[in-house]
PDB file of N, CA and C in Angstrom:
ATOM      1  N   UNK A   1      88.681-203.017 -36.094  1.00  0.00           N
ATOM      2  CA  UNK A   1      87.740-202.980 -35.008  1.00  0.00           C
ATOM      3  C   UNK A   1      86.753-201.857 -35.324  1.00  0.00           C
ATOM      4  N   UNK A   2      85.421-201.861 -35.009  1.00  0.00           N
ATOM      5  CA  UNK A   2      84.513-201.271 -35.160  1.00  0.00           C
ATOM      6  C   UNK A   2      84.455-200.203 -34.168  1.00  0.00           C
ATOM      7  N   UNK A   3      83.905-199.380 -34.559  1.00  0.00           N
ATOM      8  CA  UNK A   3      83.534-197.867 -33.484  1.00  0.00           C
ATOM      9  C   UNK A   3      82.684-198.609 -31.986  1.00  0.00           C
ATOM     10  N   UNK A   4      81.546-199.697 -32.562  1.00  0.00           N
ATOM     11  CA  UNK A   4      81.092-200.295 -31.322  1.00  0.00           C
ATOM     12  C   UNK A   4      81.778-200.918 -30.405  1.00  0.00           C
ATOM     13  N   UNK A   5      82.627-201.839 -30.896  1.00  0.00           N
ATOM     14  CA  UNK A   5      83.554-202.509 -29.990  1.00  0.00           C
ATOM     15  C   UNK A   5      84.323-201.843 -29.679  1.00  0.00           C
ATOM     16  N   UNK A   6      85.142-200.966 -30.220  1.00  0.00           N
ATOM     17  CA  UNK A   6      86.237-199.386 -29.488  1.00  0.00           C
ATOM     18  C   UNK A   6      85.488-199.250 -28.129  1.00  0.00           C
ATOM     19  N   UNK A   7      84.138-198.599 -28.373  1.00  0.00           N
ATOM     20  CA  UNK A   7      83.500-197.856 -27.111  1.00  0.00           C
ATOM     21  C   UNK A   7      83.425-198.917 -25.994  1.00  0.00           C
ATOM     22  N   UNK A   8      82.725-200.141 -26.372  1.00  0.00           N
ATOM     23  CA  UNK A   8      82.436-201.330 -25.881  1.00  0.00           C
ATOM     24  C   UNK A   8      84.126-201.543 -24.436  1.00  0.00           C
ATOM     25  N   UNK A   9      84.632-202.021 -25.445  1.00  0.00           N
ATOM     26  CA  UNK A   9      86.037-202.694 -24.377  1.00  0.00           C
ATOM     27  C   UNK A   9      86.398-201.100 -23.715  1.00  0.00           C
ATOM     28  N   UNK A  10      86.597-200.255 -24.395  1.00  0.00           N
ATOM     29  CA  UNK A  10      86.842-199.315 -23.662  1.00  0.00           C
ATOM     30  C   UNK A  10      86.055-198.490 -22.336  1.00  0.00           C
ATOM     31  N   UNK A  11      84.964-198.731 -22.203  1.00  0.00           N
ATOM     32  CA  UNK A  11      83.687-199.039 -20.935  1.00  0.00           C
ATOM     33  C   UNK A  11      84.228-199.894 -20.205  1.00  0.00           C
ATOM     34  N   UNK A  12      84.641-201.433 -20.514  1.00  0.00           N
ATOM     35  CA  UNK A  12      85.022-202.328 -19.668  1.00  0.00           C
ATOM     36  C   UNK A  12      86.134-202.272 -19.179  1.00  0.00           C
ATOM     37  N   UNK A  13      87.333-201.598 -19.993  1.00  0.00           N
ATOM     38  CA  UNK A  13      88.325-200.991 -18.851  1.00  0.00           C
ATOM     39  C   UNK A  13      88.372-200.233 -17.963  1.00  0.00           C
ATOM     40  N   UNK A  14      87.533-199.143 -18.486  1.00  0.00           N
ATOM     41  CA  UNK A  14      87.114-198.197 -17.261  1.00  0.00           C
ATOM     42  C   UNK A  14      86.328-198.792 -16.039  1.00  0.00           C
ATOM     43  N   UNK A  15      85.609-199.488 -16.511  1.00  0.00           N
ATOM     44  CA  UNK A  15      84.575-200.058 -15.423  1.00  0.00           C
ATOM     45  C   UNK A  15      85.810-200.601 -14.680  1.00  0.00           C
ATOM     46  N   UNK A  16      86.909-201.511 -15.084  1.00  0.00           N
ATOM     47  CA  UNK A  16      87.751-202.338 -14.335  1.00  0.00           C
ATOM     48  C   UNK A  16      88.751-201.386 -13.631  1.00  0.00           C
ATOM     49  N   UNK A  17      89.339-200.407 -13.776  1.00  0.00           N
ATOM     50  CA  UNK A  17      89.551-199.798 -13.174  1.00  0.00           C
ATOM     51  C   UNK A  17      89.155-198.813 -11.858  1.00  0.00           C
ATOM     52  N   UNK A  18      87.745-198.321 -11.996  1.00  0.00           N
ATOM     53  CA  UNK A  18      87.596-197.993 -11.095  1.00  0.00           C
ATOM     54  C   UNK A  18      87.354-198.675 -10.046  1.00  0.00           C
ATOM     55  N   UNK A  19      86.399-200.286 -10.296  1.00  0.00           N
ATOM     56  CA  UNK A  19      86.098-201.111  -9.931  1.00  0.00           C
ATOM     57  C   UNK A  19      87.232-201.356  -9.026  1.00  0.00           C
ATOM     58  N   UNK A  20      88.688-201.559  -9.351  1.00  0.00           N
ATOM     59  CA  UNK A  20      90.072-201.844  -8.591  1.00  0.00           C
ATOM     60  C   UNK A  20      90.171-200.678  -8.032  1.00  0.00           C
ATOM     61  N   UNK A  21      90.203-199.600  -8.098  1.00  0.00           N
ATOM     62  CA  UNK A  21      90.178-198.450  -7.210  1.00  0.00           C
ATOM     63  C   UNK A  21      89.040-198.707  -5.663  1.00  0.00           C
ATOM     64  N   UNK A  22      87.814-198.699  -6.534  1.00  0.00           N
ATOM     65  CA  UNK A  22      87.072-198.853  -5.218  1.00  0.00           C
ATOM     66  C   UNK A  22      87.717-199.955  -3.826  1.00  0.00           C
ATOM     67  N   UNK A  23      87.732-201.004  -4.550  1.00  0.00           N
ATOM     68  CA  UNK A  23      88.150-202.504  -3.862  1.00  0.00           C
ATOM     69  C   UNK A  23      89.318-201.850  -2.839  1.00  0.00           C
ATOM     70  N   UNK A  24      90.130-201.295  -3.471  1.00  0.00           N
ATOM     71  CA  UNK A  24      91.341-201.038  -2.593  1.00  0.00           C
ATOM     72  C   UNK A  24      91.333-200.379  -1.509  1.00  0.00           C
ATOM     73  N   UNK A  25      90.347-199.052  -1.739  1.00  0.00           N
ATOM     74  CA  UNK A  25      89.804-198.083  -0.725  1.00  0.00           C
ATOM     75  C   UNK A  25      89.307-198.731   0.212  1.00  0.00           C
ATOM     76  N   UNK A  26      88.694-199.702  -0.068  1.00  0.00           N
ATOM     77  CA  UNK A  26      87.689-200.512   1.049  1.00  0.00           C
ATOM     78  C   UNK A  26      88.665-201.421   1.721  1.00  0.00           C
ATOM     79  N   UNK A  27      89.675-201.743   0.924  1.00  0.00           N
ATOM     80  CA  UNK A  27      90.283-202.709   2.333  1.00  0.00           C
ATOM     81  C   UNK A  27      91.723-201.937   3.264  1.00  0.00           C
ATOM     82  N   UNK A  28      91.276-200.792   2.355  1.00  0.00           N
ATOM     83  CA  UNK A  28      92.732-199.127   3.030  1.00  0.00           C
ATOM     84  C   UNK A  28      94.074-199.475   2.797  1.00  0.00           C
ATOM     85  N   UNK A  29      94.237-200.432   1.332  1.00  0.00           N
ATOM     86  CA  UNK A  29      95.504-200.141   0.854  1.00  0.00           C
ATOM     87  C   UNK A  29      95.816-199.025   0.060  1.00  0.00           C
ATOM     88  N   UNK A  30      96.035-198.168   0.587  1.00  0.00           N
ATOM     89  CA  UNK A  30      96.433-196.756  -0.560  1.00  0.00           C
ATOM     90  C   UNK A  30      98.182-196.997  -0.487  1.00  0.00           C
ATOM     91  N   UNK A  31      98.570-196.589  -1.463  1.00  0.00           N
ATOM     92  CA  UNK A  31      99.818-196.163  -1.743  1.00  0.00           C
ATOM     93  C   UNK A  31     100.606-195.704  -0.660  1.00  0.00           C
ATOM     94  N   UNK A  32     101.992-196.618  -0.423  1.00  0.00           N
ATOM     95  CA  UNK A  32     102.760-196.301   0.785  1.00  0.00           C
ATOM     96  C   UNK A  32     103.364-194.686   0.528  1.00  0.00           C
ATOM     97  N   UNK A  33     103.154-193.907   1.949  1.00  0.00           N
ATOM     98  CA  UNK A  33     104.194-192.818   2.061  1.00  0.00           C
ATOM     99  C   UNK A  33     105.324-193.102   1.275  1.00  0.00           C
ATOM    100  N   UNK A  34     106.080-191.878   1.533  1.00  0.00           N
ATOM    101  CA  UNK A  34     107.543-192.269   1.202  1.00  0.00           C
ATOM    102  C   UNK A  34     108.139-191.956   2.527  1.00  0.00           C
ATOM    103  N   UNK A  35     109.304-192.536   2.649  1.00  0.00           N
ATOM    104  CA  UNK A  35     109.806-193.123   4.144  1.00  0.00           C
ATOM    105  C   UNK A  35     110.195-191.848   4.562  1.00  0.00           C
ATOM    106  N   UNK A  36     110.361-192.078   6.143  1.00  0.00           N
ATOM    107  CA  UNK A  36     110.251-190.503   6.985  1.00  0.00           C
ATOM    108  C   UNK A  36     111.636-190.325   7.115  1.00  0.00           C
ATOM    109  N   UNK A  37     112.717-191.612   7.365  1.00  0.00           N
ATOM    110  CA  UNK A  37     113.926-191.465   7.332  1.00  0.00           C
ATOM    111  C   UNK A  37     115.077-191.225   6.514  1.00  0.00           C
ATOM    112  N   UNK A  38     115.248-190.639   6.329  1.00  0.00           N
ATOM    113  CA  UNK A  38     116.314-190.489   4.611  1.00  0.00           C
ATOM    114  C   UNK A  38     117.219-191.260   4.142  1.00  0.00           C
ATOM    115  N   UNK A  39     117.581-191.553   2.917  1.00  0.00           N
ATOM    116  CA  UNK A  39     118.048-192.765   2.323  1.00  0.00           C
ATOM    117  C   UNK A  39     119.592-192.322   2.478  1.00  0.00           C
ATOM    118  N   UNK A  40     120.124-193.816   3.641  1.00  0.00           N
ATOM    119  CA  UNK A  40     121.480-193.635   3.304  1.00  0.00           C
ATOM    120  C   UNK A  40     122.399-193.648   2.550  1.00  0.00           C
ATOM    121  N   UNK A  41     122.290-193.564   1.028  1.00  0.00           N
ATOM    122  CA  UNK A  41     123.067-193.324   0.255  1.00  0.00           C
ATOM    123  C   UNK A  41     123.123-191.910  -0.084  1.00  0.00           C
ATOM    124  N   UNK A  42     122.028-191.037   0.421  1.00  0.00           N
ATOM    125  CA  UNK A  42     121.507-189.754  -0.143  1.00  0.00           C
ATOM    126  C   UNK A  42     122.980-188.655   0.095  1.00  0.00           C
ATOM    127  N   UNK A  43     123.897-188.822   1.871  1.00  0.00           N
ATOM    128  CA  UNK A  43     124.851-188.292   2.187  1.00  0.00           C
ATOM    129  C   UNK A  43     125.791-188.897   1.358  1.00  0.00           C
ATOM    130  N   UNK A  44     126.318-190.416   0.557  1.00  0.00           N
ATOM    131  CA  UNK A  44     127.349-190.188  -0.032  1.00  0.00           C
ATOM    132  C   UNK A  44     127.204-189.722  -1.181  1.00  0.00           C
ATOM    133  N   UNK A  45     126.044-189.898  -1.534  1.00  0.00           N
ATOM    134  CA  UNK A  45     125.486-188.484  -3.223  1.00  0.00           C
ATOM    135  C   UNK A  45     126.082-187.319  -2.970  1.00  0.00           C
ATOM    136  N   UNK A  46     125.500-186.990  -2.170  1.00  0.00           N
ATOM    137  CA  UNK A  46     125.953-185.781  -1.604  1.00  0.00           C
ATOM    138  C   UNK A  46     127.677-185.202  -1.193  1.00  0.00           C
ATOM    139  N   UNK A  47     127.881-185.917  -1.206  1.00  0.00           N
ATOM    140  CA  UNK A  47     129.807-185.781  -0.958  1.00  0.00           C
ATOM    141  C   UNK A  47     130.055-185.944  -2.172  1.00  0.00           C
ATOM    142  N   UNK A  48     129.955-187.105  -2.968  1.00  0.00           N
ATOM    143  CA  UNK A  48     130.303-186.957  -4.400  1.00  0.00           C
ATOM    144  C   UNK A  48     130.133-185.764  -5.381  1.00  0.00           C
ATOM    145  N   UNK A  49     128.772-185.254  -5.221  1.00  0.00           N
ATOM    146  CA  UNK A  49     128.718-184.085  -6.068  1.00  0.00           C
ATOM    147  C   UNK A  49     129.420-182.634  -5.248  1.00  0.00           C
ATOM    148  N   UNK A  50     129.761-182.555  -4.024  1.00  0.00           N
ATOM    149  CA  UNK A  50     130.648-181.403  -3.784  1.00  0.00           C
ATOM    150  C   UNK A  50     131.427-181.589  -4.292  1.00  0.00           C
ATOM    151  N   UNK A  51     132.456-183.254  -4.468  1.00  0.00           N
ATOM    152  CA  UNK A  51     133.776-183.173  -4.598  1.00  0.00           C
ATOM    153  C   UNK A  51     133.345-183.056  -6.117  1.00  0.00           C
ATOM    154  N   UNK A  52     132.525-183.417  -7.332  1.00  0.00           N
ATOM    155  CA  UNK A  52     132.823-183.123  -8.301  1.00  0.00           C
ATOM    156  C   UNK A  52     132.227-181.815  -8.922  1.00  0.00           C
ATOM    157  N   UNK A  53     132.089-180.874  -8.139  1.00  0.00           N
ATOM    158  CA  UNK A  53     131.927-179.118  -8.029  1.00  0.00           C
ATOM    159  C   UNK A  53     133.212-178.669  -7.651  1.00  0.00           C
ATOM    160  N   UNK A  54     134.274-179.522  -6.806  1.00  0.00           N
ATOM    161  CA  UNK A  54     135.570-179.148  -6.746  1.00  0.00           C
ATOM    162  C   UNK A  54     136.339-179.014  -7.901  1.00  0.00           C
ATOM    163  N   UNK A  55     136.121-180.153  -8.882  1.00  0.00           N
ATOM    164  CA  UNK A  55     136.986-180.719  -9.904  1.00  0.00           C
ATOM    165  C   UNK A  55     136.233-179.839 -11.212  1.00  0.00           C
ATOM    166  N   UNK A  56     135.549-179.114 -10.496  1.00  0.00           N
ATOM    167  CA  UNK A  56     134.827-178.687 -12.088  1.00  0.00           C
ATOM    168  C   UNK A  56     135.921-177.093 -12.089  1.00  0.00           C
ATOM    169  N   UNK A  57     135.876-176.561 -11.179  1.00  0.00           N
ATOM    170  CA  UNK A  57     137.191-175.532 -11.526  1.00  0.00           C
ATOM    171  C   UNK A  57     138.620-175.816 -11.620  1.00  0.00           C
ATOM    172  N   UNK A  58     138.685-176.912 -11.702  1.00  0.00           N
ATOM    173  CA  UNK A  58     140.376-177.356 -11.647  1.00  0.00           C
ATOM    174  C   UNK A  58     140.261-177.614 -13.322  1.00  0.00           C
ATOM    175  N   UNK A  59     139.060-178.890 -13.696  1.00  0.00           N
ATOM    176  CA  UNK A  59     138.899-178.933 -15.199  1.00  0.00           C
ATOM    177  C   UNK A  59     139.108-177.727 -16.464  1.00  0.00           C
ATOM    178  N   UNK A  60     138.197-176.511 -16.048  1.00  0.00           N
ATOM    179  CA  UNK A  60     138.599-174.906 -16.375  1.00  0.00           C
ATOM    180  C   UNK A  60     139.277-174.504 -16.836  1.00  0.00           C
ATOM    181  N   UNK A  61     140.418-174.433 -15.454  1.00  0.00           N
ATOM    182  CA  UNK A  61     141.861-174.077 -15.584  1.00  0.00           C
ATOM    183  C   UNK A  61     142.421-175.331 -16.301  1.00  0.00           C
ATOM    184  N   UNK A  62     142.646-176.370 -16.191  1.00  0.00           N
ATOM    185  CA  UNK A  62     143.473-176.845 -17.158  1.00  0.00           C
ATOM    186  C   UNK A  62     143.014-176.803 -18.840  1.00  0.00           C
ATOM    187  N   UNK A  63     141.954-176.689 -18.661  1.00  0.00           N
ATOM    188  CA  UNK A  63     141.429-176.747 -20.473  1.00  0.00           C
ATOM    189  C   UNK A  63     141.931-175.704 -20.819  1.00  0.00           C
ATOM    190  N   UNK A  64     141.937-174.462 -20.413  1.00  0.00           N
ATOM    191  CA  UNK A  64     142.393-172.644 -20.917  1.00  0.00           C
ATOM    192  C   UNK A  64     143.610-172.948 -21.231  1.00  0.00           C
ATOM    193  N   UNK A  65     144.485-173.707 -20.428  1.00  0.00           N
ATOM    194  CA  UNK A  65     146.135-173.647 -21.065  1.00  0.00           C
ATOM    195  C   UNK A  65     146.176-174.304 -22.498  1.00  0.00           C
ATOM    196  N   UNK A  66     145.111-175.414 -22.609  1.00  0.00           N
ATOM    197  CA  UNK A  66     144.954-175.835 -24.064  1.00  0.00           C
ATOM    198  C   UNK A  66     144.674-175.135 -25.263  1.00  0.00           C
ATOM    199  N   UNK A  67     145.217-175.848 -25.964  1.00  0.00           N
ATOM    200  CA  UNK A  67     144.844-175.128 -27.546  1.00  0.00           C
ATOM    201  C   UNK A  67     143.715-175.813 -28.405  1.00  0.00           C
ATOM    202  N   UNK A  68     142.289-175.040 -28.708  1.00  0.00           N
ATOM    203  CA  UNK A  68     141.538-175.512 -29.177  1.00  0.00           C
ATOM    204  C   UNK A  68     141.484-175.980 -30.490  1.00  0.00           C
ATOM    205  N   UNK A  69     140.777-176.913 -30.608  1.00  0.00           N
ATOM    206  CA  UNK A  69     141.074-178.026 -31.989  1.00  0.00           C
ATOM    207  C   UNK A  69     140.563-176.816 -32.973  1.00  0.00           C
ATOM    208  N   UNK A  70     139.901-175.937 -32.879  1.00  0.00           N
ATOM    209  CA  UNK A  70     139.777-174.536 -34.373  1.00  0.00           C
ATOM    210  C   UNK A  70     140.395-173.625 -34.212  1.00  0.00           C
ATOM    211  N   UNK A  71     141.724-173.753 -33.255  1.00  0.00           N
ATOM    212  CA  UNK A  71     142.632-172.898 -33.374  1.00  0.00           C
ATOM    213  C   UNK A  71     144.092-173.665 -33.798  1.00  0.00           C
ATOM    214  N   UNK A  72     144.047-174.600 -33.694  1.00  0.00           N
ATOM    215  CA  UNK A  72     145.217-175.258 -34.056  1.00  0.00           C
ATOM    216  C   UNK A  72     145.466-175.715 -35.511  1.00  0.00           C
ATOM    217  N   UNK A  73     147.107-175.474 -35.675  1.00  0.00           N
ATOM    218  CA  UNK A  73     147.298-175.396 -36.762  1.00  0.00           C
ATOM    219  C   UNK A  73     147.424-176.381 -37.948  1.00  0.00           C
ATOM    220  N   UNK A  74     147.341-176.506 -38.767  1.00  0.00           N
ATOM    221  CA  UNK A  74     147.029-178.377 -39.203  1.00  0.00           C
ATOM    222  C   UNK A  74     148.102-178.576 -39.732  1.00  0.00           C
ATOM    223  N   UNK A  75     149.321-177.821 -39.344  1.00  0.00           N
ATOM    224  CA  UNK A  75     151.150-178.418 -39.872  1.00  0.00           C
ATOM    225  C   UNK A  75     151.287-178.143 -41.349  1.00  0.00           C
ATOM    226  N   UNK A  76     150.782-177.203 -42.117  1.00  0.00           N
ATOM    227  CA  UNK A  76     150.582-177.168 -43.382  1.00  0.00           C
ATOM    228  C   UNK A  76     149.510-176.513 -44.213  1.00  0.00           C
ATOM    229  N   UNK A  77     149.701-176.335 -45.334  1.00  0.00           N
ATOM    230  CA  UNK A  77     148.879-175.758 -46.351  1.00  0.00           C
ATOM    231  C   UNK A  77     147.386-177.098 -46.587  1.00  0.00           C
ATOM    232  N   UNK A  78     146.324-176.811 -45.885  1.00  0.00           N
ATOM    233  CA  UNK A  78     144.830-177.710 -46.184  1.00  0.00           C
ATOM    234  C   UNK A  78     144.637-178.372 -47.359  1.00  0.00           C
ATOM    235  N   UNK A  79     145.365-177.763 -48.741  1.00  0.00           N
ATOM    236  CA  UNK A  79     144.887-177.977 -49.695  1.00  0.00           C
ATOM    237  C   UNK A  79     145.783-179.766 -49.802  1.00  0.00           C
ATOM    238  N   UNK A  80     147.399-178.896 -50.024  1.00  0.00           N
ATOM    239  CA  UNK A  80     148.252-179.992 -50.095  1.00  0.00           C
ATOM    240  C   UNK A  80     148.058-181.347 -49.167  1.00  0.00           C
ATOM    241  N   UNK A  81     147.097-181.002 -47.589  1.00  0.00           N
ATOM    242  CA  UNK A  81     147.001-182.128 -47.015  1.00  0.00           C
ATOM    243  C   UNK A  81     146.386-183.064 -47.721  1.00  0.00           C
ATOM    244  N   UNK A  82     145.184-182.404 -48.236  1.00  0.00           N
ATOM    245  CA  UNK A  82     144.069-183.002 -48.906  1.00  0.00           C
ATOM    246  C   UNK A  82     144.425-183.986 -50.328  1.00  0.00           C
ATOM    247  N   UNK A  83     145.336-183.032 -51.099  1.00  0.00           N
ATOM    248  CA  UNK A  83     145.735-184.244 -51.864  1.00  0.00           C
ATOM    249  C   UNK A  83     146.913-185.092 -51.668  1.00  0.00           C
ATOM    250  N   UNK A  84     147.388-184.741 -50.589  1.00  0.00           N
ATOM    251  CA  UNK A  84     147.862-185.878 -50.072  1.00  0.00           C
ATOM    252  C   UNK A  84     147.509-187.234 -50.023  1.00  0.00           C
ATOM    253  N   UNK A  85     146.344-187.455 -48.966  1.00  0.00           N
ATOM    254  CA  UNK A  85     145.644-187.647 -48.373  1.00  0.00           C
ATOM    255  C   UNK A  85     144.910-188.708 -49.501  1.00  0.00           C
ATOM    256  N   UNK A  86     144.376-187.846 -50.445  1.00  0.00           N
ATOM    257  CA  UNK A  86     143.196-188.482 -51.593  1.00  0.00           C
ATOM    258  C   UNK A  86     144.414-189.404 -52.604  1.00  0.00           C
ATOM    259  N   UNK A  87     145.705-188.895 -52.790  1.00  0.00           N
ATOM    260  CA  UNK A  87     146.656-189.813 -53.457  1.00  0.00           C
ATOM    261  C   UNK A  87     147.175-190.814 -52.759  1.00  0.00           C
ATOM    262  N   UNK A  88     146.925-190.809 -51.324  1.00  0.00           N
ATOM    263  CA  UNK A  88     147.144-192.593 -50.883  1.00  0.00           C
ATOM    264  C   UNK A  88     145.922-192.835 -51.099  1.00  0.00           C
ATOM    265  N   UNK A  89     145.233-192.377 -50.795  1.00  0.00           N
ATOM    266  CA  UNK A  89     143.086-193.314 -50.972  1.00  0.00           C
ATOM    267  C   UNK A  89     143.578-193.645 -52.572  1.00  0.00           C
ATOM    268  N   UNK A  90     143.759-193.152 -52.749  1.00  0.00           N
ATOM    269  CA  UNK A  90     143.821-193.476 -54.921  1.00  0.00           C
ATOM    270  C   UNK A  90     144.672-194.913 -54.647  1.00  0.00           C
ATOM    271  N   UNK A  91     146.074-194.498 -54.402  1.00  0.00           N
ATOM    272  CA  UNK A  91     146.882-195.825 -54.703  1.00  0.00           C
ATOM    273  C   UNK A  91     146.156-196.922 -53.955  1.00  0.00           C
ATOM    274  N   UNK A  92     145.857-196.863 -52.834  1.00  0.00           N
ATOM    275  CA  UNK A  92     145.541-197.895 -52.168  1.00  0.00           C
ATOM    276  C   UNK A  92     144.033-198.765 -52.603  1.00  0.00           C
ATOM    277  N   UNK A  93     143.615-197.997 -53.127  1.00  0.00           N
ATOM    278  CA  UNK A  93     142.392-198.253 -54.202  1.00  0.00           C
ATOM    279  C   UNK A  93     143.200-199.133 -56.032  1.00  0.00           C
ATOM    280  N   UNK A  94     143.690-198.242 -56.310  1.00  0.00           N
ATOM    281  CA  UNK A  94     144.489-199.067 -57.079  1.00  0.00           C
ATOM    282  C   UNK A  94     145.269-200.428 -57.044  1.00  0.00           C
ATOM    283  N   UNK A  95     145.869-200.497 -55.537  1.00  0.00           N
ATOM    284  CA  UNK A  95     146.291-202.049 -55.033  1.00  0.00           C
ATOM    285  C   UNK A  95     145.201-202.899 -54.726  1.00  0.00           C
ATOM    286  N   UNK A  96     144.190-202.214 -54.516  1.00  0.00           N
ATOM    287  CA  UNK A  96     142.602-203.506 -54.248  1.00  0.00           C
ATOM    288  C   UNK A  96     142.330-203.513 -55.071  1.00  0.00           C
ATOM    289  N   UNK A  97     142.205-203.364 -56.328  1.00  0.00           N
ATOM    290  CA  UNK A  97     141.425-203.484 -57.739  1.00  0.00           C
ATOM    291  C   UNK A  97     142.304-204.274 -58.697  1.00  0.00           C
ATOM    292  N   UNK A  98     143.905-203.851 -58.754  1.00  0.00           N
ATOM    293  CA  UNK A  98     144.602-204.874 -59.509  1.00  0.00           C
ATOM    294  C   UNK A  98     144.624-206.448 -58.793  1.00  0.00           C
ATOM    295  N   UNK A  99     145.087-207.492 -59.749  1.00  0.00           N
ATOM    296  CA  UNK A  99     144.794-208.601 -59.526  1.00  0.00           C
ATOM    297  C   UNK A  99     145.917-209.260 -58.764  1.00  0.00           C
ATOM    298  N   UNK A 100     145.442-210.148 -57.219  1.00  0.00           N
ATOM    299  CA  UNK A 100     146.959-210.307 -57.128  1.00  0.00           C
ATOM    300  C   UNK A 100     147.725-211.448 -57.657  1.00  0.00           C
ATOM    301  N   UNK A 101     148.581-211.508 -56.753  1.00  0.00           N
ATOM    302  CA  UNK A 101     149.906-212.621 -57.516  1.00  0.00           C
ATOM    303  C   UNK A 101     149.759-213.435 -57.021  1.00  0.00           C
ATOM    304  N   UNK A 102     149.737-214.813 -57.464  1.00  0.00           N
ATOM    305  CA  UNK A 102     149.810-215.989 -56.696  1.00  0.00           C
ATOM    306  C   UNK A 102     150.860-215.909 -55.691  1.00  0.00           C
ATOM    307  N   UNK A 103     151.038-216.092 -54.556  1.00  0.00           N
ATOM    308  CA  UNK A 103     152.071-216.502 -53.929  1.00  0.00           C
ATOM    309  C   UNK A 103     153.161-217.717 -53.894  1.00  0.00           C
TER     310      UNK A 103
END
Protein backbone atom coordinates (compact mmCIF):
# COMPACT_ATOMS: atom_id res chain seq x y z
CA UNK A 1 0.00 0.00 0.00
CA UNK A 2 1.11 3.38 -0.85
CA UNK A 3 1.78 6.36 1.60
CA UNK A 4 -1.42 7.93 -0.36
CA UNK A 5 -3.79 5.34 0.29
CA UNK A 6 -2.32 4.81 4.13
CA UNK A 7 -3.35 8.57 4.68
CA UNK A 8 -6.40 8.21 2.39
CA UNK A 9 -8.40 5.16 4.34
CA UNK A 10 -6.96 6.35 7.35
CA UNK A 11 -9.02 9.98 7.01
CA UNK A 12 -11.98 7.77 6.26
CA UNK A 13 -11.82 6.00 9.46
CA UNK A 14 -11.45 8.86 11.34
CA UNK A 15 -14.05 10.66 9.54
CA UNK A 16 -16.26 7.38 10.44
CA UNK A 17 -15.68 7.52 13.71
CA UNK A 18 -16.29 10.67 14.74
CA UNK A 19 -19.09 10.81 12.40
CA UNK A 20 -20.58 7.70 14.90
CA UNK A 21 -19.67 9.70 17.84
CA UNK A 22 -21.54 12.71 16.72
CA UNK A 23 -24.79 10.56 15.64
CA UNK A 24 -24.92 9.11 19.07
CA UNK A 25 -24.68 12.39 21.00
CA UNK A 26 -27.56 13.57 19.04
CA UNK A 27 -29.88 10.86 19.75
CA UNK A 28 -28.30 10.81 23.85
CA UNK A 29 -27.13 7.34 23.76
CA UNK A 30 -23.98 7.70 25.82
CA UNK A 31 -22.65 4.83 27.61
CA UNK A 32 -24.75 3.25 30.47
CA UNK A 33 -23.70 4.17 34.19
CA UNK A 34 -22.66 1.43 36.09
CA UNK A 35 -25.52 0.19 38.29
CA UNK A 36 -26.25 2.05 41.63
CA UNK A 37 -27.07 -1.27 43.32
CA UNK A 38 -24.29 -3.68 44.03
CA UNK A 39 -23.78 -6.95 42.46
CA UNK A 40 -25.07 -9.81 44.37
CA UNK A 41 -22.42 -11.99 44.03
CA UNK A 42 -19.99 -9.17 45.25
CA UNK A 43 -20.97 -10.39 49.28
CA UNK A 44 -20.30 -14.07 48.43
CA UNK A 45 -16.73 -12.85 46.91
CA UNK A 46 -16.42 -11.39 49.72
CA UNK A 47 -16.92 -14.30 52.29
CA UNK A 48 -14.84 -16.43 50.15
CA UNK A 49 -11.81 -14.36 50.28
CA UNK A 50 -12.04 -13.87 54.26
CA UNK A 51 -12.41 -17.53 54.55
CA UNK A 52 -9.41 -18.00 52.23
CA UNK A 53 -7.26 -15.28 54.44
CA UNK A 54 -8.28 -17.81 57.17
CA UNK A 55 -6.66 -20.78 55.45
CA UNK A 56 -3.72 -18.82 54.45
CA UNK A 57 -2.28 -19.05 58.16
CA UNK A 58 -3.24 -22.53 58.78
CA UNK A 59 -1.33 -23.30 55.17
CA UNK A 60 2.00 -21.55 57.04
CA UNK A 61 1.88 -23.53 59.87
CA UNK A 62 1.52 -26.69 58.25
CA UNK A 63 4.23 -26.12 55.51
CA UNK A 64 7.03 -25.11 58.53
CA UNK A 65 6.58 -28.67 59.99
CA UNK A 66 7.68 -29.78 56.43
CA UNK A 67 10.91 -30.55 55.14
CA UNK A 68 11.97 -28.61 52.16
CA UNK A 69 12.74 -30.39 48.89
CA UNK A 70 16.72 -28.50 49.25
CA UNK A 71 16.91 -29.69 52.47
CA UNK A 72 16.07 -33.14 52.12
CA UNK A 73 18.18 -35.82 51.93
CA UNK A 74 18.38 -37.86 48.66
CA UNK A 75 18.92 -41.45 50.71
CA UNK A 76 22.48 -41.60 49.49
CA UNK A 77 25.70 -40.56 47.98
CA UNK A 78 24.38 -38.15 44.42
CA UNK A 79 27.05 -39.52 42.58
CA UNK A 80 26.20 -43.34 43.04
CA UNK A 81 22.44 -42.29 42.41
CA UNK A 82 23.42 -40.97 39.21
CA UNK A 83 25.08 -43.93 37.95
CA UNK A 84 22.68 -45.81 39.00
CA UNK A 85 20.25 -44.27 37.37
CA UNK A 86 22.33 -43.78 33.84
CA UNK A 87 23.06 -47.86 34.09
CA UNK A 88 19.35 -48.69 33.82
CA UNK A 89 18.96 -45.77 30.93
CA UNK A 90 22.05 -47.80 29.34
CA UNK A 91 20.50 -51.32 29.71
CA UNK A 92 17.22 -50.35 28.81
CA UNK A 93 18.63 -48.66 25.75
CA UNK A 94 20.47 -51.73 25.05
CA UNK A 95 17.07 -53.91 25.16
CA UNK A 96 15.55 -51.34 22.43
CA UNK A 97 18.36 -51.57 20.07
CA UNK A 98 18.99 -55.41 20.16
CA UNK A 99 16.79 -57.34 17.84
CA UNK A 100 13.86 -59.08 19.16
CA UNK A 101 12.82 -62.70 19.19
CA UNK A 102 10.16 -63.94 17.34
CA UNK A 103 7.65 -65.07 19.67
Amino acid sequence: MDRRTGLVLGGLALAAALAGRVARRRRGTAPEPAPASPDPRADELRRRLEESRDLEGERESFEEAETRVDEADAGGDLDERRRSIHERGRSVAERMRSPTEPE
